[in-house]
Protein backbone atom coordinates (compact mmCIF):
# COMPACT_ATOMS: atom_id res chain seq x y z
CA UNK A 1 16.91 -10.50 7.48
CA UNK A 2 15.18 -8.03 5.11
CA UNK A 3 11.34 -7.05 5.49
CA UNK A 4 9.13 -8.17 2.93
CA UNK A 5 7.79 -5.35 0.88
CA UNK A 6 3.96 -5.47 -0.10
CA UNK A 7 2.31 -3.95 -3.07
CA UNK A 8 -1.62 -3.38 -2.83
CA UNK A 9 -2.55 -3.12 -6.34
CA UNK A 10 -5.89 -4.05 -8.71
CA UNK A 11 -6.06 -2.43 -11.84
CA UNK A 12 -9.62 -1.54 -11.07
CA UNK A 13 -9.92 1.79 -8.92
CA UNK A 14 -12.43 1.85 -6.27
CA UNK A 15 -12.01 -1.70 -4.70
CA UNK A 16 -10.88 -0.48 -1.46
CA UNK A 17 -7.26 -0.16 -1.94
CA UNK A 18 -6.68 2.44 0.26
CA UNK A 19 -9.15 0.76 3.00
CA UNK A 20 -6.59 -1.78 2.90
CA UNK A 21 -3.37 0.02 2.80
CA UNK A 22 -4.70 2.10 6.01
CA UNK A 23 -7.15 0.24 7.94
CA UNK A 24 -5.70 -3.26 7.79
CA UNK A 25 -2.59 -2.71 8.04
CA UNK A 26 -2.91 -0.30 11.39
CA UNK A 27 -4.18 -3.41 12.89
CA UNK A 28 -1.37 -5.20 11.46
CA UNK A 29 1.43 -3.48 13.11
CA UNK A 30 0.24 -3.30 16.36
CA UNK A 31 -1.29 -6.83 17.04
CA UNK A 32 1.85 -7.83 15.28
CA UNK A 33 4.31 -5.58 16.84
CA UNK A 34 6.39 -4.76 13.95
CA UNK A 35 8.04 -1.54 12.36
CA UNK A 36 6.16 -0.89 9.26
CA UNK A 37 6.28 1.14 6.70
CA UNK A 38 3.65 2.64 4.37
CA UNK A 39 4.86 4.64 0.72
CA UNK A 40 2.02 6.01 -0.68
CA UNK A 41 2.30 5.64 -4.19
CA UNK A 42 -0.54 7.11 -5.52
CA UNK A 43 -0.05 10.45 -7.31
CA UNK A 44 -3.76 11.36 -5.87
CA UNK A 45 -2.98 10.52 -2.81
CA UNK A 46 -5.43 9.28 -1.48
CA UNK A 47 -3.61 7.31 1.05
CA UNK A 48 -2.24 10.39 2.48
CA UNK A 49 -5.08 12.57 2.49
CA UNK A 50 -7.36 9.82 4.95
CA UNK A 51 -4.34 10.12 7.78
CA UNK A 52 -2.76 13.29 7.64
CA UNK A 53 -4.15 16.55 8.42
CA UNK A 54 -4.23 19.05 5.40
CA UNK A 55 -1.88 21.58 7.78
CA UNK A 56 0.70 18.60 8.23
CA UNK A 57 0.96 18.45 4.82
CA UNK A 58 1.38 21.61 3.46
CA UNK A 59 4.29 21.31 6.05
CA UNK A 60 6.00 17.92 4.68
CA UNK A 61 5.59 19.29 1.09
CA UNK A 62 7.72 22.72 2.38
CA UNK A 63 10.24 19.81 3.90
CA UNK A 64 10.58 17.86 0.85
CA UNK A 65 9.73 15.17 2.78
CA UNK A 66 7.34 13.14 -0.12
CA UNK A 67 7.44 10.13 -2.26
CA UNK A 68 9.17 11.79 -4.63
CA UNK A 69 12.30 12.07 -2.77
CA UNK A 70 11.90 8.00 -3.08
CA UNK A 71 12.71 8.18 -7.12
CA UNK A 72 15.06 11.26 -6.89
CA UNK A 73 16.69 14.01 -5.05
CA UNK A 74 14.62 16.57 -4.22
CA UNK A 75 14.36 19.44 -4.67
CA UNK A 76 13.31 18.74 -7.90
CA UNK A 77 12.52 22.38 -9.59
CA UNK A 78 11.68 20.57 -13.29
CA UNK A 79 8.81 18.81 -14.37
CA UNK A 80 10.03 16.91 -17.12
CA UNK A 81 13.85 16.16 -16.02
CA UNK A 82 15.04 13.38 -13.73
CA UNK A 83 17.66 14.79 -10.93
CA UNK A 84 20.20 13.12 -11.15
CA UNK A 85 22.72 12.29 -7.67
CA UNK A 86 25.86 9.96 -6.73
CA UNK A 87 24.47 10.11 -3.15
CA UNK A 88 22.71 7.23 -1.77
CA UNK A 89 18.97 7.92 -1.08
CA UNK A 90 17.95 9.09 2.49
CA UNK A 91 17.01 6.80 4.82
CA UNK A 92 13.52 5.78 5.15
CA UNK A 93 13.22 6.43 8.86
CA UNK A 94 14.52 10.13 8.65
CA UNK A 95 12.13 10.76 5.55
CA UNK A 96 9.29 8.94 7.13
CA UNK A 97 6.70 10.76 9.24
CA UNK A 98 5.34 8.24 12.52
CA UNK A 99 1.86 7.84 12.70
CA UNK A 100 1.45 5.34 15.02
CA UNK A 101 3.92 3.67 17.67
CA UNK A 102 3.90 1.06 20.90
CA UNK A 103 6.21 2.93 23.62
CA UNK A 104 9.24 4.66 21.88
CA UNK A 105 8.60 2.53 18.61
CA UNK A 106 11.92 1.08 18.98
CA UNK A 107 9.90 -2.35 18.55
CA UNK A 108 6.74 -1.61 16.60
CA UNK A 109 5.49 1.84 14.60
CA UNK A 110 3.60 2.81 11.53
CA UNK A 111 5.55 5.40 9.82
CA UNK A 112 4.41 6.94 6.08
CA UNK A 113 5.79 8.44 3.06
CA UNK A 114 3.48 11.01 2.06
CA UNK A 115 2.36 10.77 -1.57
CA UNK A 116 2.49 13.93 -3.91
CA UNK A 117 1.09 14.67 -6.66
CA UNK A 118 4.58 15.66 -8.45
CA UNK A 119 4.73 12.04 -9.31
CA UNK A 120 2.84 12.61 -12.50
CA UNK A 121 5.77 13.90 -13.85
CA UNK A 122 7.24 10.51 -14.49
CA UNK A 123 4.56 9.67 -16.83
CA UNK A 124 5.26 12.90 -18.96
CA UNK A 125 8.79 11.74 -19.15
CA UNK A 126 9.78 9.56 -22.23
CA UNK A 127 13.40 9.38 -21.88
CA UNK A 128 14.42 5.64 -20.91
CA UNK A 129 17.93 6.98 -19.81
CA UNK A 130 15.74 9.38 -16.92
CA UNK A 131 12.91 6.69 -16.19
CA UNK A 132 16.35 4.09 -15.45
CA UNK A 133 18.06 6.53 -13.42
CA UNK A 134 14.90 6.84 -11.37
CA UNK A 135 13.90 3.56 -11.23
CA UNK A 136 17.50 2.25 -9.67
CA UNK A 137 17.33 5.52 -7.03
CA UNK A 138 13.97 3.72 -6.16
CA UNK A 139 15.22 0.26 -5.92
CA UNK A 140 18.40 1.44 -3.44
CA UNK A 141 16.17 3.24 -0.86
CA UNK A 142 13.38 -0.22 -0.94
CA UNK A 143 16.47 -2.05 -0.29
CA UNK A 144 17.94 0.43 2.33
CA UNK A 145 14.33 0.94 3.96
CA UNK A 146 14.28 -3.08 3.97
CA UNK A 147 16.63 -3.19 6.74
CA UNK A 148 14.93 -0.55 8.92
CA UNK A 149 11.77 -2.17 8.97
CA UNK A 150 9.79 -5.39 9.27
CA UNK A 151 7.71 -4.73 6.73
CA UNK A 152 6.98 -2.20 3.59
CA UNK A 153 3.35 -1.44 2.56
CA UNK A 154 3.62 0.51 -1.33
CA UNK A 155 0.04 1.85 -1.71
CA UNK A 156 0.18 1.59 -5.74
CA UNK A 157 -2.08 3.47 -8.58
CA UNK A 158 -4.62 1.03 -10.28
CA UNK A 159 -2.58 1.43 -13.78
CA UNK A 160 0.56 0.05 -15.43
CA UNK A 161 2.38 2.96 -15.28
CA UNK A 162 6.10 3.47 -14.77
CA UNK A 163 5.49 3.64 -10.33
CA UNK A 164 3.49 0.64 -10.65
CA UNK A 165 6.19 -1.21 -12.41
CA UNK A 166 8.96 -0.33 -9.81
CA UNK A 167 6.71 -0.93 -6.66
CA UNK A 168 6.34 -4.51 -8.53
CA UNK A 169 9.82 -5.06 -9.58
CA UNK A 170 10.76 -4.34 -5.70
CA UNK A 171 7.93 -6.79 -3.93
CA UNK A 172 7.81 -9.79 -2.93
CA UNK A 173 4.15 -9.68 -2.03
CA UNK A 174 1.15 -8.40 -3.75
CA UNK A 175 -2.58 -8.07 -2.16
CA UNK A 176 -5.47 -7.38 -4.29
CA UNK A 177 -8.45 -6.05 -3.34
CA UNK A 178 -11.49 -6.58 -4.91
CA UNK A 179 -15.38 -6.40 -4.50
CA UNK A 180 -17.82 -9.18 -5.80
CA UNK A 181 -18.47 -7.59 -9.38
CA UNK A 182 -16.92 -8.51 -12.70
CA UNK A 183 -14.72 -5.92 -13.07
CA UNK A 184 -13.03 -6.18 -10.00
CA UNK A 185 -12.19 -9.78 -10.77
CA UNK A 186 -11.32 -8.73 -14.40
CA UNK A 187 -8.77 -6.29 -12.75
CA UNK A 188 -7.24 -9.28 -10.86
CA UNK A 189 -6.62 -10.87 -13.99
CA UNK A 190 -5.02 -7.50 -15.31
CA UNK A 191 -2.89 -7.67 -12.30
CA UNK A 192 -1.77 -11.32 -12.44
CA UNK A 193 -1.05 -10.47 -16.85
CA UNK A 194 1.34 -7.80 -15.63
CA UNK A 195 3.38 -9.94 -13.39
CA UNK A 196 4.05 -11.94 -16.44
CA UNK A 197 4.86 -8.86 -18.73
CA UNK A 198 7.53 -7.38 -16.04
CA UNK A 199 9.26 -11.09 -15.60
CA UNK A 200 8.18 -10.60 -12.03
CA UNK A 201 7.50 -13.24 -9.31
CA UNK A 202 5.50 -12.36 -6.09
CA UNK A 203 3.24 -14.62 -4.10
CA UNK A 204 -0.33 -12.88 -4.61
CA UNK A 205 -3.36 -12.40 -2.30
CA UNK A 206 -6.72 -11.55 -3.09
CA UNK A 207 -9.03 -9.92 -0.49
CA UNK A 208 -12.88 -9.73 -0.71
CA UNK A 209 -13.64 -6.04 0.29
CA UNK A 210 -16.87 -4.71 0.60
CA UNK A 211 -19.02 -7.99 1.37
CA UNK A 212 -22.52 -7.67 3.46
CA UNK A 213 -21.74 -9.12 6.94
CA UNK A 214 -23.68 -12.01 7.30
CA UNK A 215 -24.70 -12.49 4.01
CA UNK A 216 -23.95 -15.79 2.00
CA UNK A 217 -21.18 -15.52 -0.85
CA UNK A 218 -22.27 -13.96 -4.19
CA UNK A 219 -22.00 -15.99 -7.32
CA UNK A 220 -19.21 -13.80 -8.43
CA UNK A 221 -16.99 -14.68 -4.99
CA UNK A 222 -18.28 -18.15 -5.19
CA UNK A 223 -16.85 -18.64 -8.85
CA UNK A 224 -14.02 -16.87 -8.32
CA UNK A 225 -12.84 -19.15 -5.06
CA UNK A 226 -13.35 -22.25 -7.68
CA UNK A 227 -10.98 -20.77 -10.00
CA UNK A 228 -7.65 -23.13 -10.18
CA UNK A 229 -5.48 -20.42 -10.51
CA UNK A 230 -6.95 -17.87 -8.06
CA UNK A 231 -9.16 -19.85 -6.31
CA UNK A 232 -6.24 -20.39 -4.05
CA UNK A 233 -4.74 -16.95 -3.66
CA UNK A 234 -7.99 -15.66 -2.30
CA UNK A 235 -8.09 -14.51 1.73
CA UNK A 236 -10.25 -16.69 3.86
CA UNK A 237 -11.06 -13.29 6.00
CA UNK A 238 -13.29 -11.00 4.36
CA UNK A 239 -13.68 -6.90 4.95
CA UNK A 240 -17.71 -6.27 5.35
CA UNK A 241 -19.27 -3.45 4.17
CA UNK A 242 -19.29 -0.63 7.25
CA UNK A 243 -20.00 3.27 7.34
CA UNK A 244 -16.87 3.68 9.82
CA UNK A 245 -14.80 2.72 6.66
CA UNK A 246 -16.15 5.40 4.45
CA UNK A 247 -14.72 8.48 3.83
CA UNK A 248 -15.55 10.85 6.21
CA UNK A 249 -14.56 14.53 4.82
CA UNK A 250 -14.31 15.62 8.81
CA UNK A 251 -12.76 12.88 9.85
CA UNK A 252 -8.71 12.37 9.36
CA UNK A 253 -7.72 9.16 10.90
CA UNK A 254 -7.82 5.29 11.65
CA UNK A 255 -11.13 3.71 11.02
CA UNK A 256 -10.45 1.28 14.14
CA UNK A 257 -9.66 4.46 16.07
CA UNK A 258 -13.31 5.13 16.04
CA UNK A 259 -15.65 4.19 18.62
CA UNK A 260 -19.35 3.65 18.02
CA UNK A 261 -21.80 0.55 17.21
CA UNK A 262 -20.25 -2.09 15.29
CA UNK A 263 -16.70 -0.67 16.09
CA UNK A 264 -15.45 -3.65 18.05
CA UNK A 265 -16.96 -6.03 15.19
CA UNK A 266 -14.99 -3.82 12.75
CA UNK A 267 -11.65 -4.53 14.90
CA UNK A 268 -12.44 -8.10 15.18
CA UNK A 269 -12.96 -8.95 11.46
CA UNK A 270 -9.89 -6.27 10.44
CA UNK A 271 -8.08 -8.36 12.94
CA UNK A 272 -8.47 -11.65 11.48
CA UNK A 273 -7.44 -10.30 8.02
CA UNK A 274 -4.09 -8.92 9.33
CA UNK A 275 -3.52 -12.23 11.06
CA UNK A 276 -3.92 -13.49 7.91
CA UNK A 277 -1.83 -11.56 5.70
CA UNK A 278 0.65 -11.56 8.33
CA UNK A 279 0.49 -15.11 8.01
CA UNK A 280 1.32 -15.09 4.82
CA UNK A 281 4.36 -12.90 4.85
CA UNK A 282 5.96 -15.71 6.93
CA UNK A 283 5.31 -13.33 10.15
CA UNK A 284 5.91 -15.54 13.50
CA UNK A 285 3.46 -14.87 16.37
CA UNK A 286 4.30 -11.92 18.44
């Protein structure tokens, strides 16, 4: 059976996106024990940037071993030209760098695609006949890397660009992240507006990121969990607010890696949303 592939997509930056994409689902894999895989999608990167070392990456980008090699064989020496192969794509595992893994991680690991910033260069292209070529190169290695793993996380940019529209048109899954202000829940309606532009149809979570722990819901949350139409998609789990989830410039890592006050609480609430989510993707109990 093939993994599910999940997109994590609002079309509002700074909800947390990459919070999700890394924090949640580290816990994910391992309580979980599954073989997941995380693309980052991103052309900033950002995904990339909060668990690999800068000298790692200067390393994968010598190796070719990016995102980009997801959309088209690399190298890829122009900026404004689709390469163009009869091979299949690689495989996911042998273009994947292993962040994470239980034993061996024959059974469960946390591999990632590193994201580059080369994948601006499909929004300078114009040329349907080059955006196709790409987009069905993309589409073989999802469903290739769908039989390696149990899962596939695609970290996505908060626009409708051309990536955005492929990570779509190859999930199943979608999780929003949002925070309790109107233009996070504008950006879920964005999202849910594009899934009926691209003909697509995924089953769609929201998550409240970003809440005060303790606190009682804000109007905003409140309203939005009596909406009929995504009222019901929202999480029950909620991420709080903590400082061990901010970007720390000194820190490369796993937020639930970190020790400290509040860390455990961190693991425990992190926990419940992966159980969650896991849940939802039809996951059976470890």
């Amino acid at each position: 059976m093939k993994g599910p592939v999940l997109s994590i997509l609002n079309m509002k930056g700074g909800v947390g996106k990459t919070t999700i994409s890394a924090h949640v689902i580290r816990v994910l894999y391992h309580r979980w024990q599954k073989k997941v895989l995380l693309i980052d999608l991103d052309a900033q990167f950002n995904l990339t940037q909060t668990v690999v070392r800068q000298s790692d990456y200067d390393g994968i980008l010598a190796s070719g071993k990016t995102v980009l090699a997801t959309f088209e064989p690399t190298p890829s020496n122009d900026f404004f030209k689709v390469k163009h192969s009869d091979q299949p794509p690689p495989k996911a595992s042998e273009l994947a760098m292993t962040l994470r893994k239980v034993g061996k991680g024959e059974k469960a690991r946390l591999d990632l695609i590193p994201g580059s910033f080369d994948l601006m260069k499909y929004s300078m292209i114009d040329d349907p006949a080059q955006l196709k070529t790409a987009a069905q190169h993309f589409a073989r290695f999802i469903s290739q890397a769908r039989d390696e793993y149990d899962l596939i996380v695609l970290d996505c940019n908060p626009s409708s660009s051309f990536v955005t529209k492929c990570a779509l048109e190859n999930s199943n899954n979608v999780l929003s992240p949002v925070r309790s202000d109107k233009f996070s829940i504008l950006g879920v309606g964005m999202v849910d507006k594009l899934f009926d532009h691209l003909g697509v149809s995924v089953d769609h979570m929201i998550l409240f990121n970003g809440v005060r722990r303790n606190a009682p819901r804000s109007q905003v949350e409140t309203d939005l969990r009596a909406h009929p139409k995504f009222g019901p998609k929202a999480l029950v789990a909620r991420l709080a607010t903590s400082k061990l989830l901010s970007a720390e410039p000194t820190y490369t890592g796993f937020a639930t890696d970190i020790g400290g006050p509040y860390s455990g609480v961190l693991r425990d609430e992190i926990g419940k949303i992966s159980d969650e989510i896991a849940g939802k993707l039809g996951f059976k109990s470890p």
